[in-house]
Structures are given as structure tokens and as C-alpha cells.
N, C-alpha and C. Protein backbone atom coordinates (compact mmCIF):
# COMPACT_ATOMS: atom_id res chain seq x y z
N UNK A 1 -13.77 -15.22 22.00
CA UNK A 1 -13.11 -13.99 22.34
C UNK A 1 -11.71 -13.90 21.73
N UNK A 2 -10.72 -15.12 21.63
CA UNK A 2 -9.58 -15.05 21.45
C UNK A 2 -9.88 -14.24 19.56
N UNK A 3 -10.95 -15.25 18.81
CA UNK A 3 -11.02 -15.17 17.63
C UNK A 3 -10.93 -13.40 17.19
N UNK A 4 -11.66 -12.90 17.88
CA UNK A 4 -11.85 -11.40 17.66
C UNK A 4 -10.71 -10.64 18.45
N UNK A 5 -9.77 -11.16 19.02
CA UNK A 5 -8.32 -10.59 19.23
C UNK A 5 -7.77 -10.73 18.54
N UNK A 6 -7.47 -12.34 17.54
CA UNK A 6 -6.72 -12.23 16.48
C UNK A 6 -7.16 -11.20 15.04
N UNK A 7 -8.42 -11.23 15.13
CA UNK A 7 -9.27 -10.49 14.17
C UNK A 7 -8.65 -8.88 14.28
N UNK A 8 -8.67 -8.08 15.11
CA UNK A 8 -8.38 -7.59 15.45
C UNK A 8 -6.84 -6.87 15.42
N UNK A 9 -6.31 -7.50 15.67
CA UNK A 9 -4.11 -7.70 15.24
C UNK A 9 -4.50 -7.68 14.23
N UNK A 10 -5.17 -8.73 13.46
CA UNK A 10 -4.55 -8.09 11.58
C UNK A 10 -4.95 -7.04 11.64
N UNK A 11 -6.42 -6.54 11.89
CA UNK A 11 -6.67 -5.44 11.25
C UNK A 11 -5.79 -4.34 11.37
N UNK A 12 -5.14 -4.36 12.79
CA UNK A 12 -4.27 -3.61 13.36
C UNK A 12 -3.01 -3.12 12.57
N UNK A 13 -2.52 -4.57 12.07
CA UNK A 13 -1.21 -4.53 11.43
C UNK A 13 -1.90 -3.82 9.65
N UNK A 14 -2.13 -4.30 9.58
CA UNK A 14 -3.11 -3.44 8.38
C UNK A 14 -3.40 -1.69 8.21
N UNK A 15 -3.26 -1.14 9.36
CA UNK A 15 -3.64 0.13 9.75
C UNK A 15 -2.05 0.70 9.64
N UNK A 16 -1.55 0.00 10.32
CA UNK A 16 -0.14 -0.07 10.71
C UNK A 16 0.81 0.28 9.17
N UNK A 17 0.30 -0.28 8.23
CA UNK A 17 1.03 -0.42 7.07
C UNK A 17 0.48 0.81 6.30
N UNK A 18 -0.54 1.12 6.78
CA UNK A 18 -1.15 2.11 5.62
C UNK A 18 -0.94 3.67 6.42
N UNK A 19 -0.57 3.55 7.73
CA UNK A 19 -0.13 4.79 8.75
C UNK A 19 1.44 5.53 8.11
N UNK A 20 1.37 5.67 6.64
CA UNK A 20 2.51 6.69 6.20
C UNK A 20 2.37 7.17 5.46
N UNK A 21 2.60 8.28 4.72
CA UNK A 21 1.99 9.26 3.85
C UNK A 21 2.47 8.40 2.57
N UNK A 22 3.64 8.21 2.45
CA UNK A 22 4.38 7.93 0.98
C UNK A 22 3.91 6.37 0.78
N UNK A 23 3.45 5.95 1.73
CA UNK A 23 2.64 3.70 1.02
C UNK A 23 1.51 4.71 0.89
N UNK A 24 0.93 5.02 1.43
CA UNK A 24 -0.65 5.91 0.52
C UNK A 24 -0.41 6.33 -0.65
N UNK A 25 0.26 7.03 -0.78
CA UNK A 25 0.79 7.62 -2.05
C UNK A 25 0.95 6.23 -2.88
N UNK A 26 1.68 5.14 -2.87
CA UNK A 26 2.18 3.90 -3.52
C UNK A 26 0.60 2.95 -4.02
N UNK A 27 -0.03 3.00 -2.54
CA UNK A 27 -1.57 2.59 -2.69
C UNK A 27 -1.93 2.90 -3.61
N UNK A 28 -2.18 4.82 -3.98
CA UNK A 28 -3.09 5.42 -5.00
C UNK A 28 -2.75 5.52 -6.20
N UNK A 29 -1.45 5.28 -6.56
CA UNK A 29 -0.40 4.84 -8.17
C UNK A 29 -0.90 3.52 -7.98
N UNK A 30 -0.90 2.45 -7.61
CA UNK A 30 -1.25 1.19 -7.80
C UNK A 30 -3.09 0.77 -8.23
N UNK A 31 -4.10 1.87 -7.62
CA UNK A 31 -5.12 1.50 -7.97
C UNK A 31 -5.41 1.40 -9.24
N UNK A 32 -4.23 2.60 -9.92
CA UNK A 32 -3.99 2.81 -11.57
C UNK A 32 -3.65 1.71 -12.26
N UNK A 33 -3.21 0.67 -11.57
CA UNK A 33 -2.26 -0.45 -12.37
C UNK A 33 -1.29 -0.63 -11.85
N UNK A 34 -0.91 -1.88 -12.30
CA UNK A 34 0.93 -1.85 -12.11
C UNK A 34 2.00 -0.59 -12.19
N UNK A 35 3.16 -0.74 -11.47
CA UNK A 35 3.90 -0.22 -11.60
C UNK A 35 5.28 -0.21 -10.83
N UNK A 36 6.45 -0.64 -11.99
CA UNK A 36 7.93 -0.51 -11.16
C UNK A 36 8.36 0.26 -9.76
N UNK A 37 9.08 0.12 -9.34
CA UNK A 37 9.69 0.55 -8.02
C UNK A 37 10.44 1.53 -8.48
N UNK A 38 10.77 1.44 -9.60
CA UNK A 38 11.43 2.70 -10.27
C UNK A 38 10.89 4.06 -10.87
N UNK A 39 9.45 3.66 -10.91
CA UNK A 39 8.11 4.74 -10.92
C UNK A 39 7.87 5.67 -9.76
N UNK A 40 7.82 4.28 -8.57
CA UNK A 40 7.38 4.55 -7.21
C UNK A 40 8.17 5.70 -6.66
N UNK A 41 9.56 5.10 -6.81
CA UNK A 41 10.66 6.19 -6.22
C UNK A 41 10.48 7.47 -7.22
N UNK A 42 10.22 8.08 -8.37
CA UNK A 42 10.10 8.84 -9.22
C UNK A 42 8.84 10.02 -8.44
N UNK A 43 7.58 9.18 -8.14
CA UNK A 43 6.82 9.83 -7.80
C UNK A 43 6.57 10.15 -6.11
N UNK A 44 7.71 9.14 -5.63
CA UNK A 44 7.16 9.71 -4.13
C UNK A 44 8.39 10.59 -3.55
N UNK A 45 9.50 10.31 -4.39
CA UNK A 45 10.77 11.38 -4.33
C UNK A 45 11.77 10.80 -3.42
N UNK A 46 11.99 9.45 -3.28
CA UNK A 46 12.57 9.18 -2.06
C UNK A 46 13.40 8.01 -2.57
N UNK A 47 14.35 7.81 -1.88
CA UNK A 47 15.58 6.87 -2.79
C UNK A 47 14.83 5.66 -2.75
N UNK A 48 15.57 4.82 -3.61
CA UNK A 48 15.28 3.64 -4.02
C UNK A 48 15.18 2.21 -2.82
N UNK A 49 16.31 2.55 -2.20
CA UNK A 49 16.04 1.40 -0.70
C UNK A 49 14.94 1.97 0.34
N UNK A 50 14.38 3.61 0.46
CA UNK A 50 13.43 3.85 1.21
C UNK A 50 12.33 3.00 0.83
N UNK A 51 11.78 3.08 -0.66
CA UNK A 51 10.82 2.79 -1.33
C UNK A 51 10.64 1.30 -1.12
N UNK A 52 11.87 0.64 -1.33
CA UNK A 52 11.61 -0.75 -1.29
C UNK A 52 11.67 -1.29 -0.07
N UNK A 53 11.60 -0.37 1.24
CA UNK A 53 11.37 -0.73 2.73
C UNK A 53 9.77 -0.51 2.66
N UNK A 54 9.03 0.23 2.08
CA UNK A 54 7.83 0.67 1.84
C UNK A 54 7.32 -0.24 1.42
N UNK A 55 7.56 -0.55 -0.03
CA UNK A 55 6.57 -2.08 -0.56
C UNK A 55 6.75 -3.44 0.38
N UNK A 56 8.33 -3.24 1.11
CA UNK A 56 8.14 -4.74 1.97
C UNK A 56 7.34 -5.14 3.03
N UNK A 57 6.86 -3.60 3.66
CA UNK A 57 5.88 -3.41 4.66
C UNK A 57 4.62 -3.74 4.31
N UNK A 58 3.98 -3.34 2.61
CA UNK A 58 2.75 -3.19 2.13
C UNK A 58 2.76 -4.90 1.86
N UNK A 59 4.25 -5.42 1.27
CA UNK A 59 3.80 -6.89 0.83
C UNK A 59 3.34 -7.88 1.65
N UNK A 60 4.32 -7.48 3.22
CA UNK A 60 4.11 -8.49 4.25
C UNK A 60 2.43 -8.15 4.74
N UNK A 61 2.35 -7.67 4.52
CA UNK A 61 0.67 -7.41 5.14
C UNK A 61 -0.56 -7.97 3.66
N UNK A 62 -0.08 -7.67 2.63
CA UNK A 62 -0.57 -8.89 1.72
C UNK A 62 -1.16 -7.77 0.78
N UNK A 63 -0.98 -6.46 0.72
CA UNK A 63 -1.64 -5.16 0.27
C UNK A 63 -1.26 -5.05 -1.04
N UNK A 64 -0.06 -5.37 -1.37
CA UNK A 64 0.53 -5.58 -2.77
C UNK A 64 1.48 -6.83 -3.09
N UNK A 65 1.40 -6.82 -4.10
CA UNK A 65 2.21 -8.40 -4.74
C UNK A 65 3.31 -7.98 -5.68
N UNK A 66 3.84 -8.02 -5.72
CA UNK A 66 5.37 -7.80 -6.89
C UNK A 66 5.06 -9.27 -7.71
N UNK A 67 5.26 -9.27 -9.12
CA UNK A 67 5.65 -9.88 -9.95
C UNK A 67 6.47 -9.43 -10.90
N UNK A 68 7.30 -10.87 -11.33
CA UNK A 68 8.16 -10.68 -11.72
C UNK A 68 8.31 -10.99 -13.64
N UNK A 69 9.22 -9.33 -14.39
CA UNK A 69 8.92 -9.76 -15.70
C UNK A 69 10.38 -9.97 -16.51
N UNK A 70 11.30 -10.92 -16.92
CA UNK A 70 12.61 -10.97 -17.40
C UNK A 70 13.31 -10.32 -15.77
N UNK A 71 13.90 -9.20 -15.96
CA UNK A 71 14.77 -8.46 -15.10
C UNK A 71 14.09 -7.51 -14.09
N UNK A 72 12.62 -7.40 -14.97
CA UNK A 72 11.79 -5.87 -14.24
C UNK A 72 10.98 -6.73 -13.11
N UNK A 73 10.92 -5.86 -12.36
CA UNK A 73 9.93 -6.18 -11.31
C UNK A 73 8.78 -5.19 -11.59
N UNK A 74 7.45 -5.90 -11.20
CA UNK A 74 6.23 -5.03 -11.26
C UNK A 74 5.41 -5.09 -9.60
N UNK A 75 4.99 -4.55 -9.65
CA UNK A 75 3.90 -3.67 -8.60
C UNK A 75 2.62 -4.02 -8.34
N UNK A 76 1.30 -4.34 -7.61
CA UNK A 76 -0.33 -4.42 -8.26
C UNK A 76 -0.53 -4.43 -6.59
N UNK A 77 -1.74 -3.51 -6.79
CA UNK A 77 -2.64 -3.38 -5.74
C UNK A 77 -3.17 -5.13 -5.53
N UNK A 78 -3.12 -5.57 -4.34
CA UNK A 78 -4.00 -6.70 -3.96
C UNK A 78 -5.17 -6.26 -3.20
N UNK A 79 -5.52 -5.21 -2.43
CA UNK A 79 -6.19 -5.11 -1.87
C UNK A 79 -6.97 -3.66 -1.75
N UNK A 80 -7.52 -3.72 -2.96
CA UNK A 80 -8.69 -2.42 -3.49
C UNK A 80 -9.32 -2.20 -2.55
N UNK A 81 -9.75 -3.04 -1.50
CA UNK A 81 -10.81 -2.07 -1.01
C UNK A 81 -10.15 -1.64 -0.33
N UNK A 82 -8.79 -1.41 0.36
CA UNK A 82 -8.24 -0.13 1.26
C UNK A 82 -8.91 1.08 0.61
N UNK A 83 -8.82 0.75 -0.69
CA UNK A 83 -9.36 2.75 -1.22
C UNK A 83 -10.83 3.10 -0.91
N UNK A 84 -11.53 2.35 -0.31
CA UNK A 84 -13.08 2.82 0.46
C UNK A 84 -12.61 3.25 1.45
N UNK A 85 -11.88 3.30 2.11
CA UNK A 85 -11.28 4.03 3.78
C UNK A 85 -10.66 4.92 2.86
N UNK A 86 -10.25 5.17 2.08
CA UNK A 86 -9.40 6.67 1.34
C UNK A 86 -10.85 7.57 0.96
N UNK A 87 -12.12 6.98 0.55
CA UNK A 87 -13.19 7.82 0.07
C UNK A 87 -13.59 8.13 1.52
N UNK A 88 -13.88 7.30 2.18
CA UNK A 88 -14.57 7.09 3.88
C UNK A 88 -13.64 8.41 4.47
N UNK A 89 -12.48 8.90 4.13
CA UNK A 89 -11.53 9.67 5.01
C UNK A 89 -11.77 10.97 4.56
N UNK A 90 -11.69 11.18 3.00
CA UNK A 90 -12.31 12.32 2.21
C UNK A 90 -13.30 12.85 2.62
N UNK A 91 -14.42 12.08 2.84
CA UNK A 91 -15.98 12.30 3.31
C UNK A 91 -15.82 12.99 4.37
N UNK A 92 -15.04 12.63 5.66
CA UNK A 92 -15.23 13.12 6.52
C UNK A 92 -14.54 14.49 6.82
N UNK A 93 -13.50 14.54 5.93
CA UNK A 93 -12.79 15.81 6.31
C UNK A 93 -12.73 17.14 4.95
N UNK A 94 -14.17 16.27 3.87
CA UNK A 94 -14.49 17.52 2.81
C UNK A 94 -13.47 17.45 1.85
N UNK A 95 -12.42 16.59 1.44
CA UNK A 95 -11.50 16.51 0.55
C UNK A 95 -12.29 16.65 -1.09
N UNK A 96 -13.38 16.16 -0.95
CA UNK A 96 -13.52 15.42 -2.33
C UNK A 96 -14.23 16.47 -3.46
């Protein structure tokens, strides 16, 4: 029982991270590939320390990985299949 409580909390915290419009937005630029924080903020319109409160939320939960290139920092989806709950959400509400 305990096992499927802890099971459970991640998934939770997981939900938790993906419960904001603008890390969805970050999610769906990332399924594309990499991409700077300096992209991110470009396309989600929001200053530069918002954005990087955003990826720290997505990193601690393990959703994306930053690597690092000379000076640049990069971006990458770790965890593709969040975007089957983005088709799964479409489906249900006729988006697609």
C-alpha cells in the first residue's frame, strides 16, 4: 500500500509541474529539439527569471535536462511521453 502512495506523489508532483500554461508551452518547443532559455523567454513572452523558475520546476521533476555548451545553455525534452496526455487531452475536448 505504502508503494502505491509513493507511486502516486510522483505522479502527483508530475501533474503539478505540467499544471501551467507557459511549461506546456516550453514542453511543446522542446518536443522540437533543443532549445536556449533565451528562445523560451522569446516565445512564451515572459522575462527571463520567470522562465528560468519554469525550467527549474520542469528540471526538478526530471521532465527536462539543461546541458551545457561553452557559455550557452541548452534545453531537451526528457520525458516525451508527457505529449500522449497532450494528444489524450486534444481527443477529449476536439482540439485536433
Amino acid at each position: 500500500m505504502q508503494d502505491d502512495k509513493d507511486r502516486f506523489y510522483r505522479q502527483a508532483q508530475i501533474f503539478k509541474a505540467l499544471a501551467h500554461s507557459s511549461r506546456l508551452c516550453i514542453i511543446d518547443r522542446l518536443s522540437r529539439g533543443e532549445c536556449t532559455p533565451g528562445e523560451l523567454t522569446k516565445l512564451i513572452g515572459s522575462d527571463a527569471s520567470t522562465v528560468s523558475k519554469h525550467l527549474a520546476v520542469l528540471r526538478a521533476q526530471g521532465i527536462v535536462r539543461e546541458r551545457r555548451a561553452g557559455s550557452e545553455v541548452y534545453y531537451r525534452l526528457l520525458m516525451p511521453c508527457v505529449l500522449g496526455f497532450f494528444d489524450c487531452i486534444a481527443q477529449v475536448h476536439g482540439d485536433q
